[in-house]
N, C-alpha and C. Protein backbone atom coordinates (compact mmCIF):
# COMPACT_ATOMS: atom_id res chain seq x y z
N UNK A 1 133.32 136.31 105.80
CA UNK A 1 134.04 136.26 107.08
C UNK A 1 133.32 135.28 108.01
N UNK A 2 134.31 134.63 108.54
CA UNK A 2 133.50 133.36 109.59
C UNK A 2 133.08 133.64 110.77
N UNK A 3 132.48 133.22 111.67
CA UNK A 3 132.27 133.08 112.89
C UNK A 3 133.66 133.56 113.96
N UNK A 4 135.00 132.88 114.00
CA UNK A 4 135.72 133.31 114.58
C UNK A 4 136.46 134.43 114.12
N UNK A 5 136.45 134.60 112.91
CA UNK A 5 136.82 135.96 112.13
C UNK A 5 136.12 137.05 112.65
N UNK A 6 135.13 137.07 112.87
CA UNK A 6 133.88 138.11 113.16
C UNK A 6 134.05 138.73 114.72
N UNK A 7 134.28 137.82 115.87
CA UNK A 7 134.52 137.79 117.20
C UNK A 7 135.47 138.01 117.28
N UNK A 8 136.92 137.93 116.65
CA UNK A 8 138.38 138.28 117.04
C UNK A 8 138.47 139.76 116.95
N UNK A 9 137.79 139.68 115.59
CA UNK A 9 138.29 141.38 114.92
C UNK A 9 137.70 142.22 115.32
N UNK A 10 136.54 141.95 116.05
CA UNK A 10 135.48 143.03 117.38
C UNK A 10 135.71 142.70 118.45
N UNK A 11 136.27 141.96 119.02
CA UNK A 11 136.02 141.57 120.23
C UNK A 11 137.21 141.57 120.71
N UNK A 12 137.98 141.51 120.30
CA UNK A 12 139.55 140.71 120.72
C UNK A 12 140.01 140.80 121.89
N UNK A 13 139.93 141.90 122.67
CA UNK A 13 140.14 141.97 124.06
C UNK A 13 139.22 141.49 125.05
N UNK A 14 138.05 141.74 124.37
CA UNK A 14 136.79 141.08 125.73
C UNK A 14 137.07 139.54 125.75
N UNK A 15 137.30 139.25 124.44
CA UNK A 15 137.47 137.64 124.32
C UNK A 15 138.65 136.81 125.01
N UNK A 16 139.71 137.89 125.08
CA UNK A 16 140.97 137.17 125.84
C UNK A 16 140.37 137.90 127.13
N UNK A 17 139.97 138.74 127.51
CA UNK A 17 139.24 139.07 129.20
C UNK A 17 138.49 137.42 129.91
N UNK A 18 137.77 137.39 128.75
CA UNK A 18 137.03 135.97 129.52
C UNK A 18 137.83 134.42 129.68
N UNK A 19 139.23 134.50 128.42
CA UNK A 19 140.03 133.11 128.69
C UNK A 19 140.60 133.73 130.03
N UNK A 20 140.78 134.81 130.36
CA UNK A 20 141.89 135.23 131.55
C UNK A 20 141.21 134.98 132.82
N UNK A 21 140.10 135.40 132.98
CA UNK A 21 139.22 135.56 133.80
C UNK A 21 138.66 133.60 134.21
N UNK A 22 138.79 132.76 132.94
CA UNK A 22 138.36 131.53 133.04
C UNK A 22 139.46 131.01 133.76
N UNK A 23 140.66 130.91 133.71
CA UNK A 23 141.84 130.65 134.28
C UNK A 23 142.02 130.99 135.12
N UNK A 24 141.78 132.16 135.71
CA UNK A 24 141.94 132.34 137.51
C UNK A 24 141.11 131.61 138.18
N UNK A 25 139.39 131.70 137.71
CA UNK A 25 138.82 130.59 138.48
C UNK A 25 138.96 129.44 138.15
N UNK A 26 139.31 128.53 137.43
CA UNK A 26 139.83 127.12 137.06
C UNK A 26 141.31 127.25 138.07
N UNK A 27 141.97 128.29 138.56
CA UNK A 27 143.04 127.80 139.54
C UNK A 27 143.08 127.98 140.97
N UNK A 28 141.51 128.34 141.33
CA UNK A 28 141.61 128.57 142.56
C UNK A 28 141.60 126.77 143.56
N UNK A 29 142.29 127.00 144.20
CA UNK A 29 142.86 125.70 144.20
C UNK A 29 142.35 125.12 145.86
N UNK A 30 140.88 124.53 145.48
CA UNK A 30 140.00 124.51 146.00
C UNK A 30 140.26 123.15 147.35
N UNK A 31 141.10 122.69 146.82
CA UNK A 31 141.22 121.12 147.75
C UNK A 31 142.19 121.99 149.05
N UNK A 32 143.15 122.98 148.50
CA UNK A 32 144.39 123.40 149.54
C UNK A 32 143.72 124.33 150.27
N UNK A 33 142.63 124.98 149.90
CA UNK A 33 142.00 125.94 150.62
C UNK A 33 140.71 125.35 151.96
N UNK A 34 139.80 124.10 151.08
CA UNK A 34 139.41 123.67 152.35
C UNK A 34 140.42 122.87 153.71
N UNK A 35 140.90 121.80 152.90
CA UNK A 35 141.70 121.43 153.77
C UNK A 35 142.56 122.35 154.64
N UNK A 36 143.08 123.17 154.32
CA UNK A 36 143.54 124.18 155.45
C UNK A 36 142.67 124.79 156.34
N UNK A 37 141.32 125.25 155.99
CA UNK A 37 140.09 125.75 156.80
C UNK A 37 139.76 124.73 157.78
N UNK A 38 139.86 123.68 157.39
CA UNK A 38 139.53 122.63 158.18
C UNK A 38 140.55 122.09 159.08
N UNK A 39 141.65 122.38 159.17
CA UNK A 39 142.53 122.37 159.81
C UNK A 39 143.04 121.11 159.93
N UNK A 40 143.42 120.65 158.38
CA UNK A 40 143.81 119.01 157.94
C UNK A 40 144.58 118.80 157.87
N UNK A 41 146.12 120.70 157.98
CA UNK A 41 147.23 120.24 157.25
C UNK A 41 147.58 120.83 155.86
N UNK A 42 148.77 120.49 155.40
CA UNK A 42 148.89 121.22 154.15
C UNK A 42 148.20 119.69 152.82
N UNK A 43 147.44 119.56 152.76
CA UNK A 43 147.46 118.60 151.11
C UNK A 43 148.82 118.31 150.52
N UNK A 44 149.81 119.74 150.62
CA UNK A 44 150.70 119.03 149.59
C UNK A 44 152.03 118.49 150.64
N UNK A 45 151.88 118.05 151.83
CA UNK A 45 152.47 116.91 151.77
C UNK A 45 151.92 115.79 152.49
N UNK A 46 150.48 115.74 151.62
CA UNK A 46 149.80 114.25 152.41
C UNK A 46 149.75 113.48 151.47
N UNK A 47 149.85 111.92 151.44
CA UNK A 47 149.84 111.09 150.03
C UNK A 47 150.99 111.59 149.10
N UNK A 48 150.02 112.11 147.70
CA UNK A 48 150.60 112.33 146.58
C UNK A 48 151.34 113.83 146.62
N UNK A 49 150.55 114.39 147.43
CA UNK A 49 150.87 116.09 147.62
C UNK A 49 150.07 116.45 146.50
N UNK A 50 149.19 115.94 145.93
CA UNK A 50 148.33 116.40 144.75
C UNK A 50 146.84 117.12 145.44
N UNK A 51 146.30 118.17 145.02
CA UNK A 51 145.48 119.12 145.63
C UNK A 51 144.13 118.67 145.15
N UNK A 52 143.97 117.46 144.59
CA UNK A 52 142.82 116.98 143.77
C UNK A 52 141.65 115.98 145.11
N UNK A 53 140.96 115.77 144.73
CA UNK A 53 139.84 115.15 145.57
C UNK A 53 139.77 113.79 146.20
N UNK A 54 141.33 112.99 145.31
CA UNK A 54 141.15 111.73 145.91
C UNK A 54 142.72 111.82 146.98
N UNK A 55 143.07 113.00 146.81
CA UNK A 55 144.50 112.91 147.87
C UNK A 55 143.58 113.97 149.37
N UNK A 56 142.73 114.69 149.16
CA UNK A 56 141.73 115.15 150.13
C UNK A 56 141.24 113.90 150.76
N UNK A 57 140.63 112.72 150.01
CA UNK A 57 139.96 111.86 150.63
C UNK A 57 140.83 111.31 151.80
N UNK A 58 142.20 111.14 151.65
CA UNK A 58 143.33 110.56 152.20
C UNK A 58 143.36 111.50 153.48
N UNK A 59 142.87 111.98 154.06
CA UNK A 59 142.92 113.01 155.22
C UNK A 59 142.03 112.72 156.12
N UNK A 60 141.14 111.71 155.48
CA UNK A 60 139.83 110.82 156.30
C UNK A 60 138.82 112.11 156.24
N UNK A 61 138.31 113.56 155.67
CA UNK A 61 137.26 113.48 155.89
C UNK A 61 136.63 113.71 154.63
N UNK A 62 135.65 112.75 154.33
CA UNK A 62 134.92 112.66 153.72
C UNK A 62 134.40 113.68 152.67
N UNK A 63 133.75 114.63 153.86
CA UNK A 63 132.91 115.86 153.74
C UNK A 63 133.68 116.96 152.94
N UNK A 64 134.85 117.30 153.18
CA UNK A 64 135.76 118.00 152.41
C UNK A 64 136.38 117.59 150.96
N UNK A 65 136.71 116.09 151.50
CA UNK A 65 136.69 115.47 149.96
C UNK A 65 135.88 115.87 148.38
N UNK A 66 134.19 115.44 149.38
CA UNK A 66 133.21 116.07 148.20
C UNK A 66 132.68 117.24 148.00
N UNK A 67 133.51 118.50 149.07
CA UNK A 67 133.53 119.57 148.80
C UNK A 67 133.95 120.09 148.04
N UNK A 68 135.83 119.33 147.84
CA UNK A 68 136.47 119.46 146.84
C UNK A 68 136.20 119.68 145.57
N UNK A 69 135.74 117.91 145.48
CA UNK A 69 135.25 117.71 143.73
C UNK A 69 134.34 118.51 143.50
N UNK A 70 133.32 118.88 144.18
CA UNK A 70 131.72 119.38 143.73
C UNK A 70 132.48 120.73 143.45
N UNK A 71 133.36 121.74 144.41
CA UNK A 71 133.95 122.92 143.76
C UNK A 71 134.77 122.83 142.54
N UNK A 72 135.35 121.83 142.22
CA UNK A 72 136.66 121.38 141.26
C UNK A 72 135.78 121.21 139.76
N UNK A 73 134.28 120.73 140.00
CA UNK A 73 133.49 120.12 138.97
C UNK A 73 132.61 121.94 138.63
N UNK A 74 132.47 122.55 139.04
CA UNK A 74 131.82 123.69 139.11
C UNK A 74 132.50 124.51 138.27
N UNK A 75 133.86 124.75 138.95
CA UNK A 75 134.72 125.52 138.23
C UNK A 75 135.06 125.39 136.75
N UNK A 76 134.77 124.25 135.81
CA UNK A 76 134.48 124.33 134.84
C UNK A 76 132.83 124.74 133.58
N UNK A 77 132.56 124.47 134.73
CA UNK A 77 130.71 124.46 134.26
C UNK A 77 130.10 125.87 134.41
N UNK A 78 130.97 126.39 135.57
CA UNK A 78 130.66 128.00 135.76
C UNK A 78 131.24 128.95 134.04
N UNK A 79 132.51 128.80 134.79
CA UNK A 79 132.82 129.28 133.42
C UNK A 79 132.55 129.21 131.73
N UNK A 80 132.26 127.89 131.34
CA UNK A 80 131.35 127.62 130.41
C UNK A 80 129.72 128.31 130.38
N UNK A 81 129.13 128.74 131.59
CA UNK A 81 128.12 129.30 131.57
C UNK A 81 127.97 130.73 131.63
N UNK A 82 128.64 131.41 132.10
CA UNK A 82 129.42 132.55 131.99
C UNK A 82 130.00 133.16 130.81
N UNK A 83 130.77 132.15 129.94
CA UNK A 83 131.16 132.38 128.62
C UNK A 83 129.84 132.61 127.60
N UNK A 84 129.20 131.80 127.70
CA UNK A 84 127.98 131.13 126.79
C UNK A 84 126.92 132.67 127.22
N UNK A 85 126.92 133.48 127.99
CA UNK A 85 126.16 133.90 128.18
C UNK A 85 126.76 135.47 127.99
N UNK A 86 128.39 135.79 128.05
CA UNK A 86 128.86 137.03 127.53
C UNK A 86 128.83 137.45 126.39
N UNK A 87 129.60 135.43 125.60
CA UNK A 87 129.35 135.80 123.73
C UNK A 87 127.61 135.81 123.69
N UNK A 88 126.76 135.39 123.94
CA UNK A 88 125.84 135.60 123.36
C UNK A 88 125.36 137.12 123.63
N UNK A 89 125.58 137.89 124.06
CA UNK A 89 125.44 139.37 123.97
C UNK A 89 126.20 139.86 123.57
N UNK A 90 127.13 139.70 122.61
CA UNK A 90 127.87 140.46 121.64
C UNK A 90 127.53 139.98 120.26
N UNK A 91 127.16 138.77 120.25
CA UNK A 91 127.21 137.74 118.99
C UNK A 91 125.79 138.44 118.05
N UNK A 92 125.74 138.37 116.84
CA UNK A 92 124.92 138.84 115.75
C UNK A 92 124.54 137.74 115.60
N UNK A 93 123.26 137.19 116.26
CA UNK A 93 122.78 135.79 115.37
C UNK A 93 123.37 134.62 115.08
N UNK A 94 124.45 134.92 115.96
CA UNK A 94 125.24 133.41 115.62
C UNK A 94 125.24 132.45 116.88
N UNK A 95 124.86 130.89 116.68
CA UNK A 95 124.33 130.29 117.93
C UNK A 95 125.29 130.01 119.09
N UNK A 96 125.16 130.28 119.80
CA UNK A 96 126.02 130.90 120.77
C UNK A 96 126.83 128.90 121.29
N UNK A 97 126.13 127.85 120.93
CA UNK A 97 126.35 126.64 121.23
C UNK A 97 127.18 126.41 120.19
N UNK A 98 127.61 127.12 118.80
CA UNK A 98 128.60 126.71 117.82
C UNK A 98 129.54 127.53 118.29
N UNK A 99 129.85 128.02 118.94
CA UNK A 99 130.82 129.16 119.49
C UNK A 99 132.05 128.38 120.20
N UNK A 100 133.31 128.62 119.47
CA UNK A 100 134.60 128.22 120.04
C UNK A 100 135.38 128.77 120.60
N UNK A 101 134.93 129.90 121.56
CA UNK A 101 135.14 130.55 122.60
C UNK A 101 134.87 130.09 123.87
N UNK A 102 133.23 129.19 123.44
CA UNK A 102 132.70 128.88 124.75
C UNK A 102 133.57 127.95 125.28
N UNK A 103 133.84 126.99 124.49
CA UNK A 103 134.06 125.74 124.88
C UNK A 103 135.91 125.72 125.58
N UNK A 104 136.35 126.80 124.57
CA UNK A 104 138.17 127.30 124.57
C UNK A 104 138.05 127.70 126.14
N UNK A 105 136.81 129.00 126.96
CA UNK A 105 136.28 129.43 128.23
C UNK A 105 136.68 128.21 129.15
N UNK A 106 136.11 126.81 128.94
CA UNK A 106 136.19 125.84 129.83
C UNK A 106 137.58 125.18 129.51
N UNK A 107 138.40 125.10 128.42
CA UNK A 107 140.01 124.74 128.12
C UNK A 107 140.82 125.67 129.54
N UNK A 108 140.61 127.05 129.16
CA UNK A 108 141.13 127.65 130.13
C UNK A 108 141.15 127.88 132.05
N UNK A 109 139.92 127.27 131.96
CA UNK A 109 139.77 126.80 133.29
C UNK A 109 140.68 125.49 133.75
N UNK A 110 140.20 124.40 132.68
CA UNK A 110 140.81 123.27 132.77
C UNK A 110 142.38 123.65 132.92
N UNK A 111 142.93 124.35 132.41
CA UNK A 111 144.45 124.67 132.16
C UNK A 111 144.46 125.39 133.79
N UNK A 112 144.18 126.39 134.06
CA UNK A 112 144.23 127.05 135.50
C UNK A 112 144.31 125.92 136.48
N UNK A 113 143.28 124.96 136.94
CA UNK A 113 142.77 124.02 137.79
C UNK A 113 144.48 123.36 137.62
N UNK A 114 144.92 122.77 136.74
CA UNK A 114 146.35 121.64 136.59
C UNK A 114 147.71 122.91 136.79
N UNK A 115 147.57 124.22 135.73
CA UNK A 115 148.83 124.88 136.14
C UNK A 115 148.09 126.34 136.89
N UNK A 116 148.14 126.33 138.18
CA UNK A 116 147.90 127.42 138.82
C UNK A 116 148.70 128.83 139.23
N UNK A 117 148.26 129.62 138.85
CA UNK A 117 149.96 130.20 138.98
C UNK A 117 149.78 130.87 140.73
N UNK A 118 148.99 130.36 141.27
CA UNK A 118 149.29 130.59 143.18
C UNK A 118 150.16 129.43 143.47
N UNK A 119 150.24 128.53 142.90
CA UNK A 119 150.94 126.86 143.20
C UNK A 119 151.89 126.71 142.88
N UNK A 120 152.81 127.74 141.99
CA UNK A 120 153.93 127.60 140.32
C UNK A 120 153.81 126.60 139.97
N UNK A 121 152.24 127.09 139.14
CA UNK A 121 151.87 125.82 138.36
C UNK A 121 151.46 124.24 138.64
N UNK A 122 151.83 124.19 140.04
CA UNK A 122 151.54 123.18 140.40
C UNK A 122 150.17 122.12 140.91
N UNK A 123 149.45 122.07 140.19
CA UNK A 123 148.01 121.96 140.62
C UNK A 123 147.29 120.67 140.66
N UNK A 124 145.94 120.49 140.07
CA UNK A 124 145.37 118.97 140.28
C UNK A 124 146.03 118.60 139.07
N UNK A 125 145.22 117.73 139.16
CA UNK A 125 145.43 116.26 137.65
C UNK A 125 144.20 116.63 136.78
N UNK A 126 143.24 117.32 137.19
CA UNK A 126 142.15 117.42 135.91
C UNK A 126 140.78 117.05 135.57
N UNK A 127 140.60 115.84 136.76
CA UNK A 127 139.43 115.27 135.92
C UNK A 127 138.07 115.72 136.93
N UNK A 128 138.11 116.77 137.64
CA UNK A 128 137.00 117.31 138.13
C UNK A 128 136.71 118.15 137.25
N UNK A 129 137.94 119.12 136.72
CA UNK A 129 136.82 119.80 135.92
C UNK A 129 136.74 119.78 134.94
N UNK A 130 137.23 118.41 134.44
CA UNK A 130 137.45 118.29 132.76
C UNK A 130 135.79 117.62 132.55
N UNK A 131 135.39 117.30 133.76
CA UNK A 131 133.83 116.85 133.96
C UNK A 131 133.08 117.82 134.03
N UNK A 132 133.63 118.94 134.46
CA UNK A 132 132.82 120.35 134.40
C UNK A 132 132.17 121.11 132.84
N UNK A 133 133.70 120.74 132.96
CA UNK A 133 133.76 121.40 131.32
C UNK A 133 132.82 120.49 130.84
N UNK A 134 132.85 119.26 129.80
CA UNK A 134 131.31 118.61 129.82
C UNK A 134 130.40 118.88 129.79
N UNK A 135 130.01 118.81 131.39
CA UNK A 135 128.64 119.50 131.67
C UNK A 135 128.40 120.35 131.28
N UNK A 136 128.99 121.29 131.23
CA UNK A 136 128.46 122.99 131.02
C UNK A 136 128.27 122.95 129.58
N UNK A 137 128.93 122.42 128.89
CA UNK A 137 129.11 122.35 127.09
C UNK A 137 128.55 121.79 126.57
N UNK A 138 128.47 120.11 126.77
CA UNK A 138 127.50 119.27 126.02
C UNK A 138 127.18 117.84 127.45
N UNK A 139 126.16 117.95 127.73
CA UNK A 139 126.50 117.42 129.36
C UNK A 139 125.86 115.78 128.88
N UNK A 140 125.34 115.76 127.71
CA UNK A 140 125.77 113.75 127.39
C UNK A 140 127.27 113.44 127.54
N UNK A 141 128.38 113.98 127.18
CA UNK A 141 129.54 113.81 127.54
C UNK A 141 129.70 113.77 129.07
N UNK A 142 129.23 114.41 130.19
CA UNK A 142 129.41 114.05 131.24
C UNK A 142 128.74 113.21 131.57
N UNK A 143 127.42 112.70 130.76
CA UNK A 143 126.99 111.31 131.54
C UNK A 143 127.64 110.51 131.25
N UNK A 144 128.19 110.03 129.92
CA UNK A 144 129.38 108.88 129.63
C UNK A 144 130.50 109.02 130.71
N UNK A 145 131.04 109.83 130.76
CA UNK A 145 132.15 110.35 132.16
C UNK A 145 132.04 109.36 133.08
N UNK A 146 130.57 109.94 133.58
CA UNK A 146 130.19 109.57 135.10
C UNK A 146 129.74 107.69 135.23
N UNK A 147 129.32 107.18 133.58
CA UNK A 147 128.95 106.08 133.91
C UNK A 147 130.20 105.33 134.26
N UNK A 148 131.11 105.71 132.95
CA UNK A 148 132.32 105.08 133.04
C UNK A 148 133.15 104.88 134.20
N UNK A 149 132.86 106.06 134.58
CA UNK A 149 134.19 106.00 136.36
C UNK A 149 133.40 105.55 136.79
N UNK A 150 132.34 105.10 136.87
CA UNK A 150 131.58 105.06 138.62
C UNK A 150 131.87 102.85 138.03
N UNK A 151 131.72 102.81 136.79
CA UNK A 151 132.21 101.29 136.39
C UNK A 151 133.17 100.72 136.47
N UNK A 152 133.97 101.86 136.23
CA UNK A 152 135.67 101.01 136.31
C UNK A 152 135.58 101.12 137.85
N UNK A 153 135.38 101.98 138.56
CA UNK A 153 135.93 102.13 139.76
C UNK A 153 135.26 101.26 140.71
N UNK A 154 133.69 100.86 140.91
CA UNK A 154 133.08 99.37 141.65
C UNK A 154 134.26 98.48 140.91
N UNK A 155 134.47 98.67 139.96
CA UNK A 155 134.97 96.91 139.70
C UNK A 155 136.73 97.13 140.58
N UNK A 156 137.57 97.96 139.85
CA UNK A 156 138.64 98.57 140.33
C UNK A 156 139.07 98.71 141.77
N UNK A 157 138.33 99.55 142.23
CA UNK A 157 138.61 100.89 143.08
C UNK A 157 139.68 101.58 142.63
N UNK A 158 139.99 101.71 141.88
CA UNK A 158 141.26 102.44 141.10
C UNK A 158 140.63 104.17 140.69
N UNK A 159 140.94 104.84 141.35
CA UNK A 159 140.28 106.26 140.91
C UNK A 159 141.30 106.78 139.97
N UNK A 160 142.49 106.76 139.71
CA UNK A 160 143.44 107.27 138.51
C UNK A 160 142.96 106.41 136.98
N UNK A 161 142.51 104.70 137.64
CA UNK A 161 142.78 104.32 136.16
C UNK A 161 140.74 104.59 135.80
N UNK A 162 139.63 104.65 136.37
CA UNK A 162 138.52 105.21 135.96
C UNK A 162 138.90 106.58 134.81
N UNK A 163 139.12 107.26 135.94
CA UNK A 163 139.48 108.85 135.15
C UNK A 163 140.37 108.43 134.02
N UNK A 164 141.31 108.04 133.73
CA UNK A 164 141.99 107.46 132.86
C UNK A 164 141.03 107.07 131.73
N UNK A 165 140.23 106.05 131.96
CA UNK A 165 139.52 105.49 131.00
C UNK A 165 138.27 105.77 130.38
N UNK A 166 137.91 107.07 131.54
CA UNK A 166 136.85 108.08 131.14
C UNK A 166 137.39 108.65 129.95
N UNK A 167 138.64 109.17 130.17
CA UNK A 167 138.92 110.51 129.19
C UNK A 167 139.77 109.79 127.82
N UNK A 168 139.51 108.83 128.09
CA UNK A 168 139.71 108.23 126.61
C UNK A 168 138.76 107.81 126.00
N UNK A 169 137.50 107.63 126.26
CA UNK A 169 136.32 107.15 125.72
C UNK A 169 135.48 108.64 125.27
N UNK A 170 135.76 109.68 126.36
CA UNK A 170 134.61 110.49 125.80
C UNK A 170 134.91 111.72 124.91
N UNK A 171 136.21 111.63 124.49
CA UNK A 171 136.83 112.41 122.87
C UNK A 171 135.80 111.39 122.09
N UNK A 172 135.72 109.96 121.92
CA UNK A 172 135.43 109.47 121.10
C UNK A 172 133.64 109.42 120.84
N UNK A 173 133.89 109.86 122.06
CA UNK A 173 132.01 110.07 122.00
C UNK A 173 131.47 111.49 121.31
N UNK A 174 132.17 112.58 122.04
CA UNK A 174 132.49 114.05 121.72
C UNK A 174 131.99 113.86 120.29
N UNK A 175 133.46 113.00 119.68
CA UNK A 175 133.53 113.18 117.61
C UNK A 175 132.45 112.85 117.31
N UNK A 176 131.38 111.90 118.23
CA UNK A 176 130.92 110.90 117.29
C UNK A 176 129.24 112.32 117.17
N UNK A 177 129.33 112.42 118.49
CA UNK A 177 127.61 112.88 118.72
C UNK A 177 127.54 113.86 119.13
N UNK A 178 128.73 114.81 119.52
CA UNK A 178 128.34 116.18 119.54
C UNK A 178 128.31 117.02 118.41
N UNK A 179 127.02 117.75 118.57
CA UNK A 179 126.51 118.94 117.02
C UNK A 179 127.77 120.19 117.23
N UNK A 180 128.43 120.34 117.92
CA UNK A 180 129.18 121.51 118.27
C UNK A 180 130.52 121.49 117.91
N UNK A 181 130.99 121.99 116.27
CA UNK A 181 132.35 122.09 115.75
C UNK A 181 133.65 122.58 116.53
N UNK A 182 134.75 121.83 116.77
CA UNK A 182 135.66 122.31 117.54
C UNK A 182 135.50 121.56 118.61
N UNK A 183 134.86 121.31 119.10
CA UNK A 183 134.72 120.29 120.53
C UNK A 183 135.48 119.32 120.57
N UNK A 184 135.43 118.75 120.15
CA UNK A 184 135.92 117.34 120.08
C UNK A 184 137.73 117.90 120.28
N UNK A 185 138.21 118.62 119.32
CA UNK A 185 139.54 118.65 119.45
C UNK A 185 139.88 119.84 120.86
N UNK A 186 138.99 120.42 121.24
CA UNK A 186 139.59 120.77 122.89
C UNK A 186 139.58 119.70 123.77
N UNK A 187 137.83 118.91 123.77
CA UNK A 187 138.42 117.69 124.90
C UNK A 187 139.64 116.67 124.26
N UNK A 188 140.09 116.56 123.52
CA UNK A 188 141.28 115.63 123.31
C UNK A 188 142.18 116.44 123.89
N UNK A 189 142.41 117.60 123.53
CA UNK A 189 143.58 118.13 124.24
C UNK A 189 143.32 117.96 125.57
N UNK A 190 142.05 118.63 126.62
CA UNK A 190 142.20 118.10 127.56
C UNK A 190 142.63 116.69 127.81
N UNK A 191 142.28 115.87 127.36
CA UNK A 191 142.61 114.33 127.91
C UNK A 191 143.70 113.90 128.11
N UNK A 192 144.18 114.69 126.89
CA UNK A 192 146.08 114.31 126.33
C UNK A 192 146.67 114.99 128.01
N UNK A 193 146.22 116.25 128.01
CA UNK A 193 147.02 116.70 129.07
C UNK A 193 146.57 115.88 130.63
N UNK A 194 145.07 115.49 130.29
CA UNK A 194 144.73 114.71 131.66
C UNK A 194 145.81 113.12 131.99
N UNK A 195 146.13 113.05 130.73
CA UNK A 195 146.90 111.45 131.00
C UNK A 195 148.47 111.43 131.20
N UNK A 196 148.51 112.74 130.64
CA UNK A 196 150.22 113.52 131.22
C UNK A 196 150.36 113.46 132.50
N UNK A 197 149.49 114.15 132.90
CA UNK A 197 149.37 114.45 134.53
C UNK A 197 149.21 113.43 135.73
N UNK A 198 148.42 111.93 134.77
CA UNK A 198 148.99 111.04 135.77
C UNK A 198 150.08 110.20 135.35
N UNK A 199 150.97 110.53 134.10
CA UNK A 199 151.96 109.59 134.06
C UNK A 199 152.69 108.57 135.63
N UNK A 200 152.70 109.14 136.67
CA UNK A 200 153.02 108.68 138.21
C UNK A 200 152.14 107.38 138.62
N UNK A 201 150.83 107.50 138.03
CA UNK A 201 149.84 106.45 138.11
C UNK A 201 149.63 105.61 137.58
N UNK A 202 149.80 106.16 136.19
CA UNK A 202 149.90 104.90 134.94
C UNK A 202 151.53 103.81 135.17
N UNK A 203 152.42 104.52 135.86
CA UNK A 203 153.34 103.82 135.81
C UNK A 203 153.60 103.03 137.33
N UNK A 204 152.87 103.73 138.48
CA UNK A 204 151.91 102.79 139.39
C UNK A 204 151.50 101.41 139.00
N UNK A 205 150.27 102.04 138.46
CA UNK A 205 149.39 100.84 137.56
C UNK A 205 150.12 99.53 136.79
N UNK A 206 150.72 100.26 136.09
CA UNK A 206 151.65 99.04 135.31
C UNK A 206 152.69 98.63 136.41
N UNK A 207 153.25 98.66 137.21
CA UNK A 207 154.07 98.00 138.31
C UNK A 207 153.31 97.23 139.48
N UNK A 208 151.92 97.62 139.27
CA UNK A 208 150.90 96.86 140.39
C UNK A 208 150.91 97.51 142.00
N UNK A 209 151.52 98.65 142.26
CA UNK A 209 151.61 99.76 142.97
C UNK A 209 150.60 100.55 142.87
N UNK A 210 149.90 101.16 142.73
CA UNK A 210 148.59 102.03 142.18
C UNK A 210 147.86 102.04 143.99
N UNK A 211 147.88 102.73 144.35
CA UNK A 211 146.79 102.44 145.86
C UNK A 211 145.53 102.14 145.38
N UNK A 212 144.58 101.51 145.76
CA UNK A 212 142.74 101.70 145.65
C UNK A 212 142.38 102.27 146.97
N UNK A 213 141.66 103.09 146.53
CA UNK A 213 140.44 104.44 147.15
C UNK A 213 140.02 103.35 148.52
N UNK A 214 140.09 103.79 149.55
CA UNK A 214 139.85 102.68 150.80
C UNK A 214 141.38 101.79 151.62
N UNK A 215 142.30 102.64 150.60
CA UNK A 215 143.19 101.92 151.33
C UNK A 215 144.29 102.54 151.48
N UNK A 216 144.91 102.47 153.05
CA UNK A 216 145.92 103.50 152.97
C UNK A 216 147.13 103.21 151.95
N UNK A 217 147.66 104.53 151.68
CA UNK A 217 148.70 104.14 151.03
C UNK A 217 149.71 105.82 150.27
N UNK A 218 150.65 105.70 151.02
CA UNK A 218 151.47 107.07 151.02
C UNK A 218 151.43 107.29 149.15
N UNK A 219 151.22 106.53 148.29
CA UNK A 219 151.76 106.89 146.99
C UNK A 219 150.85 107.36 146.22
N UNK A 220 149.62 107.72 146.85
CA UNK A 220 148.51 107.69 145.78
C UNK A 220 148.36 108.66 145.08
């Protein structure tokens, strides 16, 4: 009997407790909540109406912006740490870093954060905490992340097409150099769903419409 054989057939409820539990906090929907505290307005109808960190930035303050992301980036990394630390007190000797629970823990966040069900479903685009997730799991994947956006985007200023080009590079990094089976094919799924989510941008982008970060612009 395998590893996930072993955890389903004992565990089965604690184990869907923690995807459930990963998904409420992956949807607490952290950009609509400061910005309202702060008394900015609703997010969803400023810019894009998107609740993510670069339609916060669009509100001029700063400070909330990187409140945003730093909560948006957490919310995956929490939960990954949280997971990593429930299975390993149930687990018999099995390394709690080969565990495809942990990593499924941060899928489900990622999924909460984009479909929230306080929003109907309506949530960010993904790539705060698809950086979370990363970190918390195998966090050389978030340094490729972070080099990549912070590259495309000096050269760019394009914050959709960075993230964009992050999350196509670091599946391929994932396959190449992470020791941890199963990985690789959750962050692809994340990505797949991260590049869904800006279809609006990519088709921006390709029309030469796309706003850059610094500049106003109702469509971003």
């Amino acid at each position: 009997m395998n590893e996930i054989e072993v955890l389903f057939q004992f565990h089965t409820g604690f184990i869907f407790l923690i995807f459930l539990i990963s998904y409420l906090i992956g949807s607490i929907p952290f950009g609509l909540l400061f910005t309202r505290f702060a008394k900015l307005g609703d997010i969803r109808t400023i810019g894009s109406g998107n609740i993510g960190t670069t339609n916060v930035l669009r509100t001029g303050n700063k400070a909330i912006a990187a409140l945003t992301f730093l909560c948006d980036i957490l919310k995956g990394t929490f939960v990954i740490l949280i997971a990593k630390l429930l299975i390993n007190r149930i687990e018999n000797g099995i390394p709690v870093e080969h565990n495809i629970i942990v990593i499924l823990a941060g899928f489900f966040a990622f999924l909460g954060h984009i479909f929230p069900i306080w929003l109907k479903f309506k949530g960010g685009k993904g790539v705060a905490t698809y950086l979370g997730v990363c970190l918390g799991f195998f966090w050389p994947a978030a340094n490729i992340f972070i080099i990549i956006w912070i590259g495309i985007f000096l050269f760019t200023r394009y914050s959709s097409l960075s993230g964009l080009i992050a999350v196509i590079i670091v599946p391929i990094f994932v396959y190449f150099f992470s020791p941890y089976f199963y990985a690789h094919y959750v962050i692809i799924m994340m990505s797949v769903l991260v590049i869904i989510k800006h279809h609006t941008n990519i088709g921006r982008l390709l029309a030469g419409k796309e706003s850059k970060v610094g500049i106003k612009n109702r469509n971003g």
